[in-house]
Protein backbone atom coordinates (compact mmCIF):
# COMPACT_ATOMS: atom_id res chain seq x y z
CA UNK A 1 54.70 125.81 40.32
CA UNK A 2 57.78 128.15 39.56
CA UNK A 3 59.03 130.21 42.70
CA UNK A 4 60.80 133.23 41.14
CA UNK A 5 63.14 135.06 43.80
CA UNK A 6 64.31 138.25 43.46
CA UNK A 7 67.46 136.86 43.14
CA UNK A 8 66.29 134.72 39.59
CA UNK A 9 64.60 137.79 37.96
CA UNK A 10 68.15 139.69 38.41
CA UNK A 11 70.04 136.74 36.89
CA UNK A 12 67.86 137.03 34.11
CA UNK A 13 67.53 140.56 34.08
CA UNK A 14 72.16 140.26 33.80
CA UNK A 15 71.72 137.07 31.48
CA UNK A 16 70.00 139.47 28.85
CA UNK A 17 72.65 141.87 29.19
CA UNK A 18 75.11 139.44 27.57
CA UNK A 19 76.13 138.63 24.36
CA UNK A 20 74.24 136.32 22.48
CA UNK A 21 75.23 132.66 23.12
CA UNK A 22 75.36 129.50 21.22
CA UNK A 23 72.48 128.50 23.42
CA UNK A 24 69.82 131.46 23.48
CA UNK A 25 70.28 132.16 19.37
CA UNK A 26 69.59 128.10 18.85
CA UNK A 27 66.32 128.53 20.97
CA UNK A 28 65.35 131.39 19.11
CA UNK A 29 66.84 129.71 15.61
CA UNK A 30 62.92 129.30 14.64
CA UNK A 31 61.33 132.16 15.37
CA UNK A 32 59.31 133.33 12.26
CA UNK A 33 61.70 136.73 11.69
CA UNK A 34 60.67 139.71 11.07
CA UNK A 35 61.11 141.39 7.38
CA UNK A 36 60.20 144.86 8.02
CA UNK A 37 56.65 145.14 6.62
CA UNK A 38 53.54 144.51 8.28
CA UNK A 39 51.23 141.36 7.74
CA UNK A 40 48.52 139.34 7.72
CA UNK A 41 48.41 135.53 8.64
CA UNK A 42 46.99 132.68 6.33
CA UNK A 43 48.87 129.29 6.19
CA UNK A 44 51.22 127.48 3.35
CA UNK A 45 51.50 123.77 3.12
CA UNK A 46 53.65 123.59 6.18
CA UNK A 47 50.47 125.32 8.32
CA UNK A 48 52.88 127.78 9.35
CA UNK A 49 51.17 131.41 9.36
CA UNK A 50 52.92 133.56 6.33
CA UNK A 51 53.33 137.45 5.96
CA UNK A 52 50.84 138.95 3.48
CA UNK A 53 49.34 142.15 4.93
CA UNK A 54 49.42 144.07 7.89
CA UNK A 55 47.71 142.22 10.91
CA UNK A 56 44.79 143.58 12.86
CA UNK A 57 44.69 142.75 16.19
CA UNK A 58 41.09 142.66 18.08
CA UNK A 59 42.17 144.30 21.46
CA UNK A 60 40.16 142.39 24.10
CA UNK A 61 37.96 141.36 21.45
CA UNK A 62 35.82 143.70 20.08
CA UNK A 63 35.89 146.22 22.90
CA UNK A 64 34.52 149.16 21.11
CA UNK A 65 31.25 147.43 20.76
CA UNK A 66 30.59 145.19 23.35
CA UNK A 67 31.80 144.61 26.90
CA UNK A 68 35.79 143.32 26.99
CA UNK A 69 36.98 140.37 27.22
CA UNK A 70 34.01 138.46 26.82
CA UNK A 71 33.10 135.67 24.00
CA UNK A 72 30.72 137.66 22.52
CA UNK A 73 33.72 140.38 22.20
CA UNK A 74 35.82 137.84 20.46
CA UNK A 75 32.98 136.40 18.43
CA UNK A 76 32.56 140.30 16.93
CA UNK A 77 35.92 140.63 16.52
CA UNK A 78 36.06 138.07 14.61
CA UNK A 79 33.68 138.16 12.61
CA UNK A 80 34.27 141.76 11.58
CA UNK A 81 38.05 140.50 10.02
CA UNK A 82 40.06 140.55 12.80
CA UNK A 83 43.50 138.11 12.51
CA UNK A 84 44.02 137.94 15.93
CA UNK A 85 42.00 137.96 19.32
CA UNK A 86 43.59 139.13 22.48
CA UNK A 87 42.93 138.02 25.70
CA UNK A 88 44.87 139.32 28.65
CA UNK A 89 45.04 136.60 31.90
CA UNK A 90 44.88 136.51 35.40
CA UNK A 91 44.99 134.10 37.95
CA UNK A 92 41.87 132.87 39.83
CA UNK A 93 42.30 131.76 43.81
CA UNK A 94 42.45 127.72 42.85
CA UNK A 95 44.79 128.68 40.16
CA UNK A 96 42.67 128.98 36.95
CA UNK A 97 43.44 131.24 33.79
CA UNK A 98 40.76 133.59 33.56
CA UNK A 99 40.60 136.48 30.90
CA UNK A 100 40.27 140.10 32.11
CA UNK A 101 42.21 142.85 31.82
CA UNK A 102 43.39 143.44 35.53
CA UNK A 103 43.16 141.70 38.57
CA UNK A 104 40.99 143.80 40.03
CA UNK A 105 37.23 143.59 38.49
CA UNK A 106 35.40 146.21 40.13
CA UNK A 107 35.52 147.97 36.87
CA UNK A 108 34.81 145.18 34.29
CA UNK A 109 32.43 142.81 36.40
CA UNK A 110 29.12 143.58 38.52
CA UNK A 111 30.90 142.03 42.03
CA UNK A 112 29.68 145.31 43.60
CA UNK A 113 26.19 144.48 43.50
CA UNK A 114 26.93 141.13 45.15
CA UNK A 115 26.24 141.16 48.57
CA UNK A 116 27.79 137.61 49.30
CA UNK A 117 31.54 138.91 48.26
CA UNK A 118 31.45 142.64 50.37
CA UNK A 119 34.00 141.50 52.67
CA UNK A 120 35.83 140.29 49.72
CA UNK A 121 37.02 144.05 49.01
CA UNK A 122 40.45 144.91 50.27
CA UNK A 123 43.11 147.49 49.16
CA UNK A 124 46.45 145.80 47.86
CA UNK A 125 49.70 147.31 46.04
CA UNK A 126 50.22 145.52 42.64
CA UNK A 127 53.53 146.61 40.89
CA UNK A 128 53.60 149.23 43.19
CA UNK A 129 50.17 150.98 42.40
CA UNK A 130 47.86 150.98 45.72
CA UNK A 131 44.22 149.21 44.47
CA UNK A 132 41.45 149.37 46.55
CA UNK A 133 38.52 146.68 45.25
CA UNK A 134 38.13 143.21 44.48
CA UNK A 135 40.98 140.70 42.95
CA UNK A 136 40.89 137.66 41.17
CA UNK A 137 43.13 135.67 43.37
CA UNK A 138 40.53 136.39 45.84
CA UNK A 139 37.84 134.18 44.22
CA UNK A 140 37.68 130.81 42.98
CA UNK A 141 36.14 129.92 39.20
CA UNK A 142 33.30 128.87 40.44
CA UNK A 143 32.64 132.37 42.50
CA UNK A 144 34.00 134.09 39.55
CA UNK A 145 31.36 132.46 37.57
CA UNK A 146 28.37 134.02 39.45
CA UNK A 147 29.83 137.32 38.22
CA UNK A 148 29.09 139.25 35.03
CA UNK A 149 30.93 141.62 32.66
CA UNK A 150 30.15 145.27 32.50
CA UNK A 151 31.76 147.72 29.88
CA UNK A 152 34.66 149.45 31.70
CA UNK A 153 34.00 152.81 29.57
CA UNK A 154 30.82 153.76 30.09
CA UNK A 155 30.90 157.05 29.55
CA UNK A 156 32.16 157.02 26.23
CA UNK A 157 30.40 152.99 25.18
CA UNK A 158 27.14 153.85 26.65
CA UNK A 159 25.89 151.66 23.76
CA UNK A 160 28.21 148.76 25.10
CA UNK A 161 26.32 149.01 28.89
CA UNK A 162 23.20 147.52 27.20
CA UNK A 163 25.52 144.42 27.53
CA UNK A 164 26.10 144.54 30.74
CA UNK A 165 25.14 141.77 33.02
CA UNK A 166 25.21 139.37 29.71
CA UNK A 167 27.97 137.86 29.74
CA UNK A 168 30.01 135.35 31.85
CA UNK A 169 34.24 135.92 32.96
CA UNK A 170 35.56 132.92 30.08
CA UNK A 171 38.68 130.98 30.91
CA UNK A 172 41.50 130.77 28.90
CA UNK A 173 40.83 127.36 27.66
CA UNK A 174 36.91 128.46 26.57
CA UNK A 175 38.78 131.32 24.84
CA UNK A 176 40.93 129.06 22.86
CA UNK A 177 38.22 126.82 22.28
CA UNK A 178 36.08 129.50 20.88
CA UNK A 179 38.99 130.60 19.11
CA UNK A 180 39.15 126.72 17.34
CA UNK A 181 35.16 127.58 16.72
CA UNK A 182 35.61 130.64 15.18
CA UNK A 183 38.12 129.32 12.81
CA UNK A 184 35.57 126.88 11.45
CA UNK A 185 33.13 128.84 11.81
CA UNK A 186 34.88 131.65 9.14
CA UNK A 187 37.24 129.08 7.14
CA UNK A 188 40.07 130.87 8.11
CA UNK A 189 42.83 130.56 10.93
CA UNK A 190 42.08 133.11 13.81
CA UNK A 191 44.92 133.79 15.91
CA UNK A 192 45.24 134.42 19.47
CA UNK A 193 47.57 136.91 21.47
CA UNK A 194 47.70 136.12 25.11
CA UNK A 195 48.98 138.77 27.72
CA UNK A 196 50.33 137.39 31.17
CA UNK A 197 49.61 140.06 33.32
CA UNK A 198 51.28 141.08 36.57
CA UNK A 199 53.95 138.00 36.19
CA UNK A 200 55.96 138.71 39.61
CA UNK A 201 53.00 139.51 41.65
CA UNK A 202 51.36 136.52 40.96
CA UNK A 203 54.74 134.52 41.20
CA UNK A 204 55.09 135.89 44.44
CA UNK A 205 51.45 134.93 45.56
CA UNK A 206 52.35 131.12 44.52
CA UNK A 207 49.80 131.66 41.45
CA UNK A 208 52.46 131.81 38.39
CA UNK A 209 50.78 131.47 35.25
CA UNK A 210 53.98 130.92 32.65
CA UNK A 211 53.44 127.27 32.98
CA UNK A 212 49.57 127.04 32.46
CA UNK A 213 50.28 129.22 29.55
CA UNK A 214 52.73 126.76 27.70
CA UNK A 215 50.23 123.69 28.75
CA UNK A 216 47.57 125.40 27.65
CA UNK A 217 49.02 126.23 24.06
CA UNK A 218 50.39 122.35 23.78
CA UNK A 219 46.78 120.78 24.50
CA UNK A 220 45.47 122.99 21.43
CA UNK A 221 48.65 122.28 19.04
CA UNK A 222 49.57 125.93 19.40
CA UNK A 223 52.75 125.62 21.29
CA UNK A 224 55.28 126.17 18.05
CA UNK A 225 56.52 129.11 15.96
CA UNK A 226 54.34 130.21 13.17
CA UNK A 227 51.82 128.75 14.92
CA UNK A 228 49.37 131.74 15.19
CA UNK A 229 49.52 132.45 18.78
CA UNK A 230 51.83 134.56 20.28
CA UNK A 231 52.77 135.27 24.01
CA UNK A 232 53.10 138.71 25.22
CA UNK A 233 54.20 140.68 28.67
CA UNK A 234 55.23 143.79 29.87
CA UNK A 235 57.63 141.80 31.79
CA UNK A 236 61.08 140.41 30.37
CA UNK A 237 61.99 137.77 33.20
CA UNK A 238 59.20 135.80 32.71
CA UNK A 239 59.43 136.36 28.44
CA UNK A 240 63.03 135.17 29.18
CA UNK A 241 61.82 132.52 31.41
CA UNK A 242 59.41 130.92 28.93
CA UNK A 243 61.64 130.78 25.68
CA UNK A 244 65.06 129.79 28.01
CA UNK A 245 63.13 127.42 30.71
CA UNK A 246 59.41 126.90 30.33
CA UNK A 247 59.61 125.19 26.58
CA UNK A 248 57.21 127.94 24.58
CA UNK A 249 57.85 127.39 21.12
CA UNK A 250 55.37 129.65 19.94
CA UNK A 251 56.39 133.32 19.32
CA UNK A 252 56.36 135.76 21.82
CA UNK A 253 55.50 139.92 22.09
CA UNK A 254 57.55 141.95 24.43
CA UNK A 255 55.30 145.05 25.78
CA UNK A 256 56.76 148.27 25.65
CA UNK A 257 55.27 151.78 27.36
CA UNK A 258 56.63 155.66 26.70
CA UNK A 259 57.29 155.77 30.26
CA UNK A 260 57.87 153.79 32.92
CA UNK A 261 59.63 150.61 33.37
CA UNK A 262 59.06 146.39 33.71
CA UNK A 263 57.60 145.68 37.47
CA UNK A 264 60.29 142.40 37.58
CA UNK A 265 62.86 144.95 37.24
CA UNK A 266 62.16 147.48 39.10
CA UNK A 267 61.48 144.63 41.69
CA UNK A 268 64.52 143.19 41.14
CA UNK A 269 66.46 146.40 41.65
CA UNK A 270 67.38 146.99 38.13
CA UNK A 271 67.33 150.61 36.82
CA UNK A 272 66.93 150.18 33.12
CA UNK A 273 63.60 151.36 31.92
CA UNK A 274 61.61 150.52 28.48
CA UNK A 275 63.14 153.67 26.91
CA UNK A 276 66.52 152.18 27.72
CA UNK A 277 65.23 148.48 26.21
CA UNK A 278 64.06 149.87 23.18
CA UNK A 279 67.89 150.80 22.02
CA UNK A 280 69.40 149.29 19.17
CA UNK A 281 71.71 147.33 21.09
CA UNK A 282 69.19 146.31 23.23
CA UNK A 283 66.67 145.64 20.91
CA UNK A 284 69.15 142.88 19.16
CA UNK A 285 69.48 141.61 23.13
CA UNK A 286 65.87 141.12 22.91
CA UNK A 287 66.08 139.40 19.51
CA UNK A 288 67.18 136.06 21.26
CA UNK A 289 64.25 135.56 23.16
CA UNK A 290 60.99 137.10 21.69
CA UNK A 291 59.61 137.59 18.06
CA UNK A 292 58.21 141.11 18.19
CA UNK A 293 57.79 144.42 20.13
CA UNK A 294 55.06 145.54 21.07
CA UNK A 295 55.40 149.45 21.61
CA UNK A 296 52.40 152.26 22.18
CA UNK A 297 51.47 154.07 19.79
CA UNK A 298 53.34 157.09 19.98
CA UNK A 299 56.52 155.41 20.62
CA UNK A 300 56.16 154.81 16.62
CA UNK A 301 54.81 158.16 15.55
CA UNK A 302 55.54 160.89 18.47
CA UNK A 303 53.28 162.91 20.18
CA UNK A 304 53.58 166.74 20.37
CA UNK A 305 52.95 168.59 22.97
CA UNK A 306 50.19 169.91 21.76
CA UNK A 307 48.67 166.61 21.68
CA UNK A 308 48.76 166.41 17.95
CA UNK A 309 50.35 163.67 15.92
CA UNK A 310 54.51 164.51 15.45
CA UNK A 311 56.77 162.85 13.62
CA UNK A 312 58.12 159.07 13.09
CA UNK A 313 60.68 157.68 15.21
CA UNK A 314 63.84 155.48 14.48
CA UNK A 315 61.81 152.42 16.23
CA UNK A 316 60.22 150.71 13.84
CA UNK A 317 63.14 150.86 11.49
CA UNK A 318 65.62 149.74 14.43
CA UNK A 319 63.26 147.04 15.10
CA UNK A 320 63.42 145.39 11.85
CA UNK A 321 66.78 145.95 11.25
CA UNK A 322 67.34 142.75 13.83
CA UNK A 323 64.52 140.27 12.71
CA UNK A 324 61.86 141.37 15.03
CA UNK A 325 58.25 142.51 14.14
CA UNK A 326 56.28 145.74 15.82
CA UNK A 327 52.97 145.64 16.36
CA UNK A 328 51.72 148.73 18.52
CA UNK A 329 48.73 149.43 20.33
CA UNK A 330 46.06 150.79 20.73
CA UNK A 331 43.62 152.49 17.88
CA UNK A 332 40.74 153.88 18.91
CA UNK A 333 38.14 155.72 17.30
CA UNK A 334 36.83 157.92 20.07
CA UNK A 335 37.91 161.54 20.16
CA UNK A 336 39.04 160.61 23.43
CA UNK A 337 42.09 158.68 22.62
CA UNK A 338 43.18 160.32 19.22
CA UNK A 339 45.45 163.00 18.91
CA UNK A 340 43.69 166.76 19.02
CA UNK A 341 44.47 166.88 15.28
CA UNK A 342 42.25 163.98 14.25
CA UNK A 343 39.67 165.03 16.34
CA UNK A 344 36.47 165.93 15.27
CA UNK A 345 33.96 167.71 17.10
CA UNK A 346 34.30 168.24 20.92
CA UNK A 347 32.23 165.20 22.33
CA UNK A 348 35.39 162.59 23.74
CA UNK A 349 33.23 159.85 23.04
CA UNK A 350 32.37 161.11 19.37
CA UNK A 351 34.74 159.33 16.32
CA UNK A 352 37.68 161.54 14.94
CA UNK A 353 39.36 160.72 12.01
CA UNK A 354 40.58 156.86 12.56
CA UNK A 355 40.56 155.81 9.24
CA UNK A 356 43.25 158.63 8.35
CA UNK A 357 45.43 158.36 11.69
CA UNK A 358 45.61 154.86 10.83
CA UNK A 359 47.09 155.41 7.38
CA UNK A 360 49.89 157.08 9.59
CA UNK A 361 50.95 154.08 11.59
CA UNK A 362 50.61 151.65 8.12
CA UNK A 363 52.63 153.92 6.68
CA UNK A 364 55.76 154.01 9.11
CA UNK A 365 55.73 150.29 8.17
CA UNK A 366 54.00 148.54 11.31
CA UNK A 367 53.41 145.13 11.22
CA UNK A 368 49.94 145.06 12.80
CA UNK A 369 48.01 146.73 14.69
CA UNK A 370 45.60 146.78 18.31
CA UNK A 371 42.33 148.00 17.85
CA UNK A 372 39.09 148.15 20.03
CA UNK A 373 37.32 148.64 16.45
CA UNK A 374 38.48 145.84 14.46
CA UNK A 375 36.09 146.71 11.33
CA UNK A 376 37.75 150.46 11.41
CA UNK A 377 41.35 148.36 11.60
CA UNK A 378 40.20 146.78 8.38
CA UNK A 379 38.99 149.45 6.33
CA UNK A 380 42.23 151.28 7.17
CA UNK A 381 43.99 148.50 6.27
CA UNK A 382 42.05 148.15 2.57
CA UNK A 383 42.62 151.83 2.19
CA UNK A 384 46.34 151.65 3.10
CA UNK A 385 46.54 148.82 0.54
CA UNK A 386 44.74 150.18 -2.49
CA UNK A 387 46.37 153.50 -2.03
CA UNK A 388 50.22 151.21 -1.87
CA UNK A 389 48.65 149.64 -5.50
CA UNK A 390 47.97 152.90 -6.86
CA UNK A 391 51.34 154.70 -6.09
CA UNK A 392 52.59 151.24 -7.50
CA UNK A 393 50.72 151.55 -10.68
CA UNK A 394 51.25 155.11 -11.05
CA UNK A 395 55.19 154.20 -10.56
CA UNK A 396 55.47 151.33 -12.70
């Protein structure tokens, strides 16, 4: 089990302040760079996953249409052409991966209406955000099995709540198993996108997760570059951690926000925010250690304030410039989450203009793309496509 002090995270934190050494570029050395276009994965005779098309990324699954983080979620997802599922992980009480989106599960599970786990409710501060309901660590598998998933949005998915009580909390290792089944199943490689969440809280409850991650990925034959599954935090110590210490070989996703900063260092005293990581020179820091960005959406296309869509931003471009990939998040179709411009109608939880706003983000040269509507992902992507062939044809 890895004891991080706050003394290790600001080593790390300083170590990625340095110049590259002959050390950190060798462990990066076979990272699958980026090229500066988007993609999608298939396989050449070396089974290592090759750029073709922008990726679409099934955020929690399917989440638009059926409860997150749940196997039927990544079964839909699937199934409607999604290259990647995503599952975001959290630590059970005896130490088990499970898949939801926080810790706590008052929103995503039905432990409310269980009576046996009331005094199980308890207000804690995670990353310094005061919580008041019921946490994984708190529970052991076999409690969190008795439990059921709920759609966290139900006023905007009412159609998802006819789900709810359906569908068991899956581990990381059933996800990756269904994951194995699903590629059979559809005679195509599905890849997988794992998010460690809240890395130094857990560390500092003696439930770190980095190592069960790599494990995990080695049982399955994931744990190498090009391999189709990817690692990703909104941490950087633990990102660090894994590539310099924890022997991932697969390729990893740094997590970016438009505000705000990393919880390991703002717990390890260091000032420097994700604006300030997200700086060329930074960004070719970064380079050594992960394979991608992963920014939100309007830290590629900017935000008025207004609320509509502005204009592109250098990030995308910087990114590429040194090897690494960006694939924001997240698309969705509800009025709710688009800009006021692609809205249509005044319902939140009506659709707006997706297919279009998506164009946008194709367009500024993303290499993939979170969605909780992975069949809208794809027809923007097939639209995005035809209309590159056209110009194309037009041109030549």
């Amino acid at each position: 089990m890895r004891s991080r002090t706050v003394a290790a995270a600001t080593l790390a934190a300083a170590t990625f302040l340095t110049p590259l050494t002959a050390a950190t570029a060798t462990a990066s050395s076979d990272h699958r760079p980026g090229t500066g276009r988007g993609w999608a994965w298939g396989q050449d005779r070396d089974h290592r996953w090759q750029p073709v098309e922008p990726l679409v990324v099934g955020h929690r699954g399917a989440s638009g249409y059926r409860p997150e983080h749940t196997l039927a979620s990544y079964q839909l997802a699937a199934r409607q052409g999604a290259d990647v599922i995503e599952p975001d992980l959290v630590s059970t009480k005896d130490g088990v991966l499970v898949v939801r989106h926080e810790n706590e599960i008052s929103g995503t599970t039905d432990v409310a209406d269980h009576p046996e786990f009331a005094d199980r409710r308890t207000t804690k501060t995670i990353d310094g955000v005061e919580l008041t309901g019921w946490f994984t660590e708190d529970f052991t598998l076999a409690e969190l099995k008795t439990l059921r998933a709920v759609e966290r949005l139900p006023e905007l998915r009412q159609e998802n709540t006819v789900f709810d009580g359906a569908y068991e909390v899956p581990t990381f290792e059933e996800v990756l198993d269904e994951r194995e089944r699903l590629s059979r199943e559809l005679r195509r490689e599905i890849g997988i996108i794992p998010e460690i969440k809240h890395s130094t809280y857990f560390d500092s409850i003696g439930l770190s997760m980095e190592e069960g991650v790599v494990q995990a990925l080695r049982e399955h034959g994931l744990n190498r570059p090009g391999s189709g599954a990817t690692v990703q935090s909104f941490e950087l110590t633990n990102l660090i951690e894994l590539r310099r210490e924890l022997g991932l070989r697969a390729d990893s996703v740094f997590l970016t926000s438009s505000s705000g900063a990393p919880a390991d260092l703002v717990d390890a005293g260091d000032p420097r925010t994700y604006a300030d990581l997200l700086t060329p020179a930074s960004l070719q820091e970064l380079a050594a250690d992960v394979t991608s960005i992963g920014p939100s959406l309007d830290q590629v296309v900017a935000l008025e304030a207004d609320g509509t869509l502005g204009e592109e931003t250098t990030l995308v471009d910087d990114a590429h410039a040194v090897g690494l990939e960006v694939v924001p998040y997240t698309l969705r179709a509800e009025n709710n989450f688009l800009p006021v411009d692609y809205r249509v109608g005044e319902d939140p939880a009506d659709f707006g203009r997706v297919l279009d706003l998506a164009v946008v983000y194709f367009e500024a040269g993303i290499d993939g793309i979170f969605t909780d509507q992975p069949d809208l992902g794809v027809a923007a992507r097939e639209r995005f496509l035809a209309e590159q062939a056209e110009g194309e044809r037009r041109a030549g």
